[in-house]
C-alpha atoms as a PDB file:
ATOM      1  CA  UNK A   1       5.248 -23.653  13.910  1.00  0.00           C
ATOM      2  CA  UNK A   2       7.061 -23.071  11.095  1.00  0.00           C
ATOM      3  CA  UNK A   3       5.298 -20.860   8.229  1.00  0.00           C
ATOM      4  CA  UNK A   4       5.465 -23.874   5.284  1.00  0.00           C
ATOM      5  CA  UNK A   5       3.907 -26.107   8.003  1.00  0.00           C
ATOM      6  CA  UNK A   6       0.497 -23.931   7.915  1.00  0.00           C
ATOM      7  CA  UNK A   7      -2.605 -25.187   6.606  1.00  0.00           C
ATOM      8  CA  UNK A   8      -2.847 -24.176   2.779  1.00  0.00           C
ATOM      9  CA  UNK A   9      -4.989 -20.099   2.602  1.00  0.00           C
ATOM     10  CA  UNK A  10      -7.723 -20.156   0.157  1.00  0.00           C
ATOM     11  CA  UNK A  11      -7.020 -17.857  -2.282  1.00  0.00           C
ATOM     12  CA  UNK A  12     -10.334 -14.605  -2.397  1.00  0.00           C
ATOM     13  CA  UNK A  13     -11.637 -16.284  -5.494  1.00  0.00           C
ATOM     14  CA  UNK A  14     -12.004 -20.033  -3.084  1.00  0.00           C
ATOM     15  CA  UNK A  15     -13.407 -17.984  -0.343  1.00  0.00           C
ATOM     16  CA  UNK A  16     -15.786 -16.892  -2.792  1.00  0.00           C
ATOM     17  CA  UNK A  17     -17.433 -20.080  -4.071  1.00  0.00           C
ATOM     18  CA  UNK A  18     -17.025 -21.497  -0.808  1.00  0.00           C
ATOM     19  CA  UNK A  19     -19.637 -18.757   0.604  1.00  0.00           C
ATOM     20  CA  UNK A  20     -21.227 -19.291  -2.508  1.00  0.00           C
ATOM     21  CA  UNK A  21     -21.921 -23.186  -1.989  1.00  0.00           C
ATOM     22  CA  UNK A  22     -22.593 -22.615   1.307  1.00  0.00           C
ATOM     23  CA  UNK A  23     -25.696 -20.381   0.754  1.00  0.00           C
ATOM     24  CA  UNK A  24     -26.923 -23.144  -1.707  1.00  0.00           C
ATOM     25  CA  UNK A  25     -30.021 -23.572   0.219  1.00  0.00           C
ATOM     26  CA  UNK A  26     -31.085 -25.973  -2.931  1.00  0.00           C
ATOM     27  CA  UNK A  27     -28.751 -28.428  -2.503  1.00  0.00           C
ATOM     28  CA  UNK A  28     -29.953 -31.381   0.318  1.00  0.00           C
ATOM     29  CA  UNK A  29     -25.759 -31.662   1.336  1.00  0.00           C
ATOM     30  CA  UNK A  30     -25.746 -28.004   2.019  1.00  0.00           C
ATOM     31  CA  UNK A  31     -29.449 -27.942   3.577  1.00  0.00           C
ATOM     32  CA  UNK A  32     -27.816 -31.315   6.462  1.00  0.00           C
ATOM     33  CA  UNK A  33     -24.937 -28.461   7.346  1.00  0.00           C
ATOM     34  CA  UNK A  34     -27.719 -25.657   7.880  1.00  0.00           C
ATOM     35  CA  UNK A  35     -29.693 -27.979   9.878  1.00  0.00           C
ATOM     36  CA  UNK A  36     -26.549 -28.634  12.176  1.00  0.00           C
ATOM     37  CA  UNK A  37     -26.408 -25.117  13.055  1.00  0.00           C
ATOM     38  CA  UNK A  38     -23.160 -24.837  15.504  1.00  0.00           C
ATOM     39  CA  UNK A  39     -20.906 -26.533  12.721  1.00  0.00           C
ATOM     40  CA  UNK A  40     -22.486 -24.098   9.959  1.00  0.00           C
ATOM     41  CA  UNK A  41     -21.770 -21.086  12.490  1.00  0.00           C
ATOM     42  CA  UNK A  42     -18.498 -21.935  12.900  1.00  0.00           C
ATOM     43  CA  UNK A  43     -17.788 -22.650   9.223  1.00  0.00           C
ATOM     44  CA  UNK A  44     -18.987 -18.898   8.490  1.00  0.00           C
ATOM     45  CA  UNK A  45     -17.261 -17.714  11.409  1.00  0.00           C
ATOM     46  CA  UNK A  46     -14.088 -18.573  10.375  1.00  0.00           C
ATOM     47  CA  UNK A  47     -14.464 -18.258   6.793  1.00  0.00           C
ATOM     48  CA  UNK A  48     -15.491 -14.339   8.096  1.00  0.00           C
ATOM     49  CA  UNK A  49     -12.320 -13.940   9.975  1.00  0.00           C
ATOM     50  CA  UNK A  50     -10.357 -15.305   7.283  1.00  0.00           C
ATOM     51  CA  UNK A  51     -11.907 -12.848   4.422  1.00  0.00           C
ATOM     52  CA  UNK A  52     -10.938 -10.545   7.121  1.00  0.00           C
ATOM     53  CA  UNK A  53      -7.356 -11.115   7.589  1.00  0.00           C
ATOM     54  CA  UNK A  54      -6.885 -11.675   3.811  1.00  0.00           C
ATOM     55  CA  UNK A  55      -8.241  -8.275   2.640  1.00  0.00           C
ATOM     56  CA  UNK A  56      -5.192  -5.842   2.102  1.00  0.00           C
ATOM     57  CA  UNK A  57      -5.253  -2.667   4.146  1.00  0.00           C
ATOM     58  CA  UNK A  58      -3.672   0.585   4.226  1.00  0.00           C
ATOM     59  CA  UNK A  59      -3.254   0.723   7.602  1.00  0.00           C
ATOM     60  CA  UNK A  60      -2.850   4.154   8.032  1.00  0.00           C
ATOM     61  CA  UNK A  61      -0.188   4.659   5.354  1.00  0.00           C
ATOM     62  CA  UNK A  62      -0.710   5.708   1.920  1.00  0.00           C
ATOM     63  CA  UNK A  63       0.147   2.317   0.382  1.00  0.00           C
ATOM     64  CA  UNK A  64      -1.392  -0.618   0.137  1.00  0.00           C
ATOM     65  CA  UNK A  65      -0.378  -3.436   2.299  1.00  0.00           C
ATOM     66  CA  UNK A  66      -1.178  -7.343   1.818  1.00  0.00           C
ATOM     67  CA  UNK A  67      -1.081  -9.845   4.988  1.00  0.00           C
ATOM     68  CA  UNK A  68       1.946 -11.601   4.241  1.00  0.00           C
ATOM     69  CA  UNK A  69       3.818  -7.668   4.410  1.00  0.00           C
ATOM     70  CA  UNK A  70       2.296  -6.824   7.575  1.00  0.00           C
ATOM     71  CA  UNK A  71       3.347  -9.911   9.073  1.00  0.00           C
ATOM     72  CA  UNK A  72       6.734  -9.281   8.350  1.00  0.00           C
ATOM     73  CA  UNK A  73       6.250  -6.141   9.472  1.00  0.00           C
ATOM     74  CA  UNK A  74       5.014  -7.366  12.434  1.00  0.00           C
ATOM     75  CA  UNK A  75       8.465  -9.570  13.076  1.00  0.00           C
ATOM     76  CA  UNK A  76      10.644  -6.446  12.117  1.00  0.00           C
ATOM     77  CA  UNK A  77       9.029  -4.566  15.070  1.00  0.00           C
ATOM     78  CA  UNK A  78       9.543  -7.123  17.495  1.00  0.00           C
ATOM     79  CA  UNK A  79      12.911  -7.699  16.356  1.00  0.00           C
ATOM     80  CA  UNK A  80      14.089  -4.324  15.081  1.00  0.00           C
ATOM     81  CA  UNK A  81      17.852  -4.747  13.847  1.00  0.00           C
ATOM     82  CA  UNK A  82      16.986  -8.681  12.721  1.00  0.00           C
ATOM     83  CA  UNK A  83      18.931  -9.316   9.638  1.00  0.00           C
ATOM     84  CA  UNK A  84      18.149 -11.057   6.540  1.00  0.00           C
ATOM     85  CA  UNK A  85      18.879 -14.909   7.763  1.00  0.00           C
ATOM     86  CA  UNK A  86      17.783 -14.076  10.852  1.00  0.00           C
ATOM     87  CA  UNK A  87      14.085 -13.132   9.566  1.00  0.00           C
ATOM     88  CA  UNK A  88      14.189 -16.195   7.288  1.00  0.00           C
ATOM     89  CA  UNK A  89      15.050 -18.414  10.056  1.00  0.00           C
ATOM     90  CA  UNK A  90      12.176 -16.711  12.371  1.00  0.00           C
ATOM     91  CA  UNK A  91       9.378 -17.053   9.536  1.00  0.00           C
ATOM     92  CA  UNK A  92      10.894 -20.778   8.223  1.00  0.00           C
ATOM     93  CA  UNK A  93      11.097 -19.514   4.711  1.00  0.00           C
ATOM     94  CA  UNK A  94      14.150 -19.093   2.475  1.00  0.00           C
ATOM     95  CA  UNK A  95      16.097 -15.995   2.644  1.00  0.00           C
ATOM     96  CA  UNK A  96      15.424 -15.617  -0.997  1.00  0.00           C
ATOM     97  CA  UNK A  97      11.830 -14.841   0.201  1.00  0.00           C
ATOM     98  CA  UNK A  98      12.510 -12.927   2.886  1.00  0.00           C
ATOM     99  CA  UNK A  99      14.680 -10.735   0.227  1.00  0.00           C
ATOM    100  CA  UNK A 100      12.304 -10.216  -2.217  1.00  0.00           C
ATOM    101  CA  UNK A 101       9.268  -9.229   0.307  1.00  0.00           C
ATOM    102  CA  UNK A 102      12.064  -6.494   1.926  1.00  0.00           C
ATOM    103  CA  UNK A 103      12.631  -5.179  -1.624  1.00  0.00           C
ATOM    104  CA  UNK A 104       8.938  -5.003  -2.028  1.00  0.00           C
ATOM    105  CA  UNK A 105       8.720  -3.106   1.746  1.00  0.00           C
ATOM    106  CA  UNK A 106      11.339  -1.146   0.767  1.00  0.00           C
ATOM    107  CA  UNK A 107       9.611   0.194  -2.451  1.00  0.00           C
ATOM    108  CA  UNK A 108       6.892   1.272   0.120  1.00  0.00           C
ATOM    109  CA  UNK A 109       8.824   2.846   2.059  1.00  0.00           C
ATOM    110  CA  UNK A 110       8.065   0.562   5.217  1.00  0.00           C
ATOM    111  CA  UNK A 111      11.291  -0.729   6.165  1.00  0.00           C
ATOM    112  CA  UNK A 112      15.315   0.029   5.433  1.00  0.00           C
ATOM    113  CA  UNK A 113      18.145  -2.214   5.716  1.00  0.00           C
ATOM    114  CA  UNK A 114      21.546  -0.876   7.268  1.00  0.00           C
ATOM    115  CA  UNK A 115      24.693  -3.145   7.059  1.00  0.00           C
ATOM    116  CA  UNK A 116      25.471  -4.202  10.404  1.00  0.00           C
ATOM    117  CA  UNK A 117      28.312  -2.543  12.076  1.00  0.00           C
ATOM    118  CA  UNK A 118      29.451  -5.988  13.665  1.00  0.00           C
ATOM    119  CA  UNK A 119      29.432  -7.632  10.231  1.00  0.00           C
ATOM    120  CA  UNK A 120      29.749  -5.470   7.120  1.00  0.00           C
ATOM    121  CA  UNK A 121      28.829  -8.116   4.601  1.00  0.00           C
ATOM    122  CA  UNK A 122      24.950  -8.432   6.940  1.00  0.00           C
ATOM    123  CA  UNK A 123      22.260  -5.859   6.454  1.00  0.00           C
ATOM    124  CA  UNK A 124      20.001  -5.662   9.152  1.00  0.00           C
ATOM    125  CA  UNK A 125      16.362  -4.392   9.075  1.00  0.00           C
ATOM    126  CA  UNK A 126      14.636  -1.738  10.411  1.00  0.00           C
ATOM    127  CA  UNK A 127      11.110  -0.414   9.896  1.00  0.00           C
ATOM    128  CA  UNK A 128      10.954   3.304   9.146  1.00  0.00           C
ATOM    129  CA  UNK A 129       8.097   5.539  10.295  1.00  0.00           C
ATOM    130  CA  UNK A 130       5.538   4.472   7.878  1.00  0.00           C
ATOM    131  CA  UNK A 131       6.436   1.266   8.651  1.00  0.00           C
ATOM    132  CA  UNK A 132       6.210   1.842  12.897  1.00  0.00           C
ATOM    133  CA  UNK A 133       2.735   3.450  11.511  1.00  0.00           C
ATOM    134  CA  UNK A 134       1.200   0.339   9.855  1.00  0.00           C
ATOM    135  CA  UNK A 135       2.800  -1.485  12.988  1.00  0.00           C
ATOM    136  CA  UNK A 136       0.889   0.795  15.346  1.00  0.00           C
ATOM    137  CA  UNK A 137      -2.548   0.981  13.181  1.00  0.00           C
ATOM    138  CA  UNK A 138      -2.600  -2.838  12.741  1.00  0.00           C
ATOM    139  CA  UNK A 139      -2.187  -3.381  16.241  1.00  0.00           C
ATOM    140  CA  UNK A 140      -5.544  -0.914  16.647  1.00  0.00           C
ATOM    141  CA  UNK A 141      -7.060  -3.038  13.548  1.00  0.00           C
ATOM    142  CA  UNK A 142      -6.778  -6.190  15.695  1.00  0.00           C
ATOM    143  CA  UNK A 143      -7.800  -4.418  18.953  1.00  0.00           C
ATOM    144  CA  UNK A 144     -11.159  -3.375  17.521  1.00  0.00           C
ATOM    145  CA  UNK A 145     -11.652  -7.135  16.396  1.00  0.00           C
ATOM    146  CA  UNK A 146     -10.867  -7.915  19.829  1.00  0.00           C
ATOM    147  CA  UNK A 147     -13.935  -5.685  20.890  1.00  0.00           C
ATOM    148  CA  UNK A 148     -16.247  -7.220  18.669  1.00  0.00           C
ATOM    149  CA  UNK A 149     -15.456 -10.491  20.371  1.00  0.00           C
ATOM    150  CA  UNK A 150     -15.548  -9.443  23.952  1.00  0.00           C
ATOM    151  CA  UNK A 151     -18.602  -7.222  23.324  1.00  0.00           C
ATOM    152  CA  UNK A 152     -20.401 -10.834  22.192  1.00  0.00           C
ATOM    153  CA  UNK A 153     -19.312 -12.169  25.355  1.00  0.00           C
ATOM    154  CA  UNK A 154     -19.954  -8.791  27.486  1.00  0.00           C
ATOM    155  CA  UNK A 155     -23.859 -10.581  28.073  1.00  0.00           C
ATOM    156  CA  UNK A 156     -22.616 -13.788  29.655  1.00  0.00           C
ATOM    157  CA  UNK A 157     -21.273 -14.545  32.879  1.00  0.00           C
ATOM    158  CA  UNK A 158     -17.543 -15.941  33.455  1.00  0.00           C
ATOM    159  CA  UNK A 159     -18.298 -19.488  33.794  1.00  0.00           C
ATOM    160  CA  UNK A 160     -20.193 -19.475  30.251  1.00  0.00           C
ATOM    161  CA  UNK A 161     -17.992 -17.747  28.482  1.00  0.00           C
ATOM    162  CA  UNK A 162     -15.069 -19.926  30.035  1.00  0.00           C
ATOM    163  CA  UNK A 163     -17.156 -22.998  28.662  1.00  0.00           C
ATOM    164  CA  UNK A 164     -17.626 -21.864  25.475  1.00  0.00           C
ATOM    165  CA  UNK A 165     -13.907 -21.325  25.266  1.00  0.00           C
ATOM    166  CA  UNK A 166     -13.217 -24.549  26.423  1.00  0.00           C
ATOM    167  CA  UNK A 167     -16.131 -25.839  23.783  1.00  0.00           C
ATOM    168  CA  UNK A 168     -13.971 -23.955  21.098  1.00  0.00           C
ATOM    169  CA  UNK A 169     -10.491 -25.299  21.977  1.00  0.00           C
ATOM    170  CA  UNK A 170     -12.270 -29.116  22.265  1.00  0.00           C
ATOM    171  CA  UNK A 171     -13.376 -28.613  18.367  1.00  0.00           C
ATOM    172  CA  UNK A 172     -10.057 -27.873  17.720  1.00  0.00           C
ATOM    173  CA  UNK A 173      -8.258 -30.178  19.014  1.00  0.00           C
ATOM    174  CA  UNK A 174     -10.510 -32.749  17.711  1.00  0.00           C
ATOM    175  CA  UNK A 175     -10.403 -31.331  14.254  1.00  0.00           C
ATOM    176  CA  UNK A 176      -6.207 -31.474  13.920  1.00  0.00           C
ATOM    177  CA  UNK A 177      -6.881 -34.783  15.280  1.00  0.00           C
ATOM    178  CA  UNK A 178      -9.150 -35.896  12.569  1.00  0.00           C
ATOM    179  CA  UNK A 179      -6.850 -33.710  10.150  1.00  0.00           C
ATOM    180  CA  UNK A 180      -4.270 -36.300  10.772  1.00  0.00           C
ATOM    181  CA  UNK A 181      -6.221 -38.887   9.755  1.00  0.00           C
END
């Protein structure tokens, strides 16, 4: 899936009112979704994980770095020496994009472009130790996340908490079903 394809983020302010409306206990739409507790939960779980990923994070480095850079940092690191079109094509954005978010990296000293040996007029990217640092640290970030998760299923045998997996990827696939619609 290309990057454009995604479903639109909320912006913080979105999330905001959202959680807001939400915990409008006064109004008799919002009081229907608290009664149907397992679509409410989910609602709030995800809108959790999203405030999550969206909040910007040093990440062990002494800048601060928004989701959109680490996940270009994470694409350098699995494709250290990628060049410009290269990361465009990977990511499905222009390489004007990809450009100006390396200029920004750059700035932070997260990642340096080399010209490639092969190809003088192609710069290729690299992440530099800060960079390998924020790499490594939001790798850790995502592992403790992990942990919450499995310690919420650490309770439950295998065969419920293969269910409720199963009961998850259902409501999925049902909602980008009715998504189409």
């Amino acid at each position: 899936m290309r990057m454009h394809d995604k479903i639109p983020r909320k912006t913080d302010v979105e999330l905001r009112i959202h959680q807001a409306v939400l915990n409008d206990l006064t109004d008799p739409a919002i009081q229907r979704l608290h009664n149907n507790h397992i679509c409410f939960t989910l609602l709030s779980l995800v809108n959790r994980f999203y405030a999550l990923e969206r909040q910007c994070r040093t990440f062990g480095t002494d800048v601060t770095i928004h989701l959109s850079e680490i996940q270009m940092i994470m694409t350098i690191h699995n494709t250290e020496g990628i060049h410009v079109g290269g990361l465009a094509q990977k990511l499905g954005i222009t390489k004007g994009s990809v450009s100006e978010m390396l200029r920004k990296l750059e700035r932070k000293g997260l990642v340096r472009k080399e010209k490639d040996p092969l190809k003088m007029t192609r710069l290729n990217v690299y992440l530099t130790d800060k960079g390998k640092t924020a790499h490594e640290n939001h790798m850790y970030y995502h592992s403790r996340l992990d942990g919450v998760v499995a310690e919420a299923t650490a309770g439950h045998d295998a065969a419920t908490v293969e269910n409720f997996a199963h009961f998850l990827d259902d409501i999925l696939a049902r909602l980008t079903a009715f998504s189409k619609n």
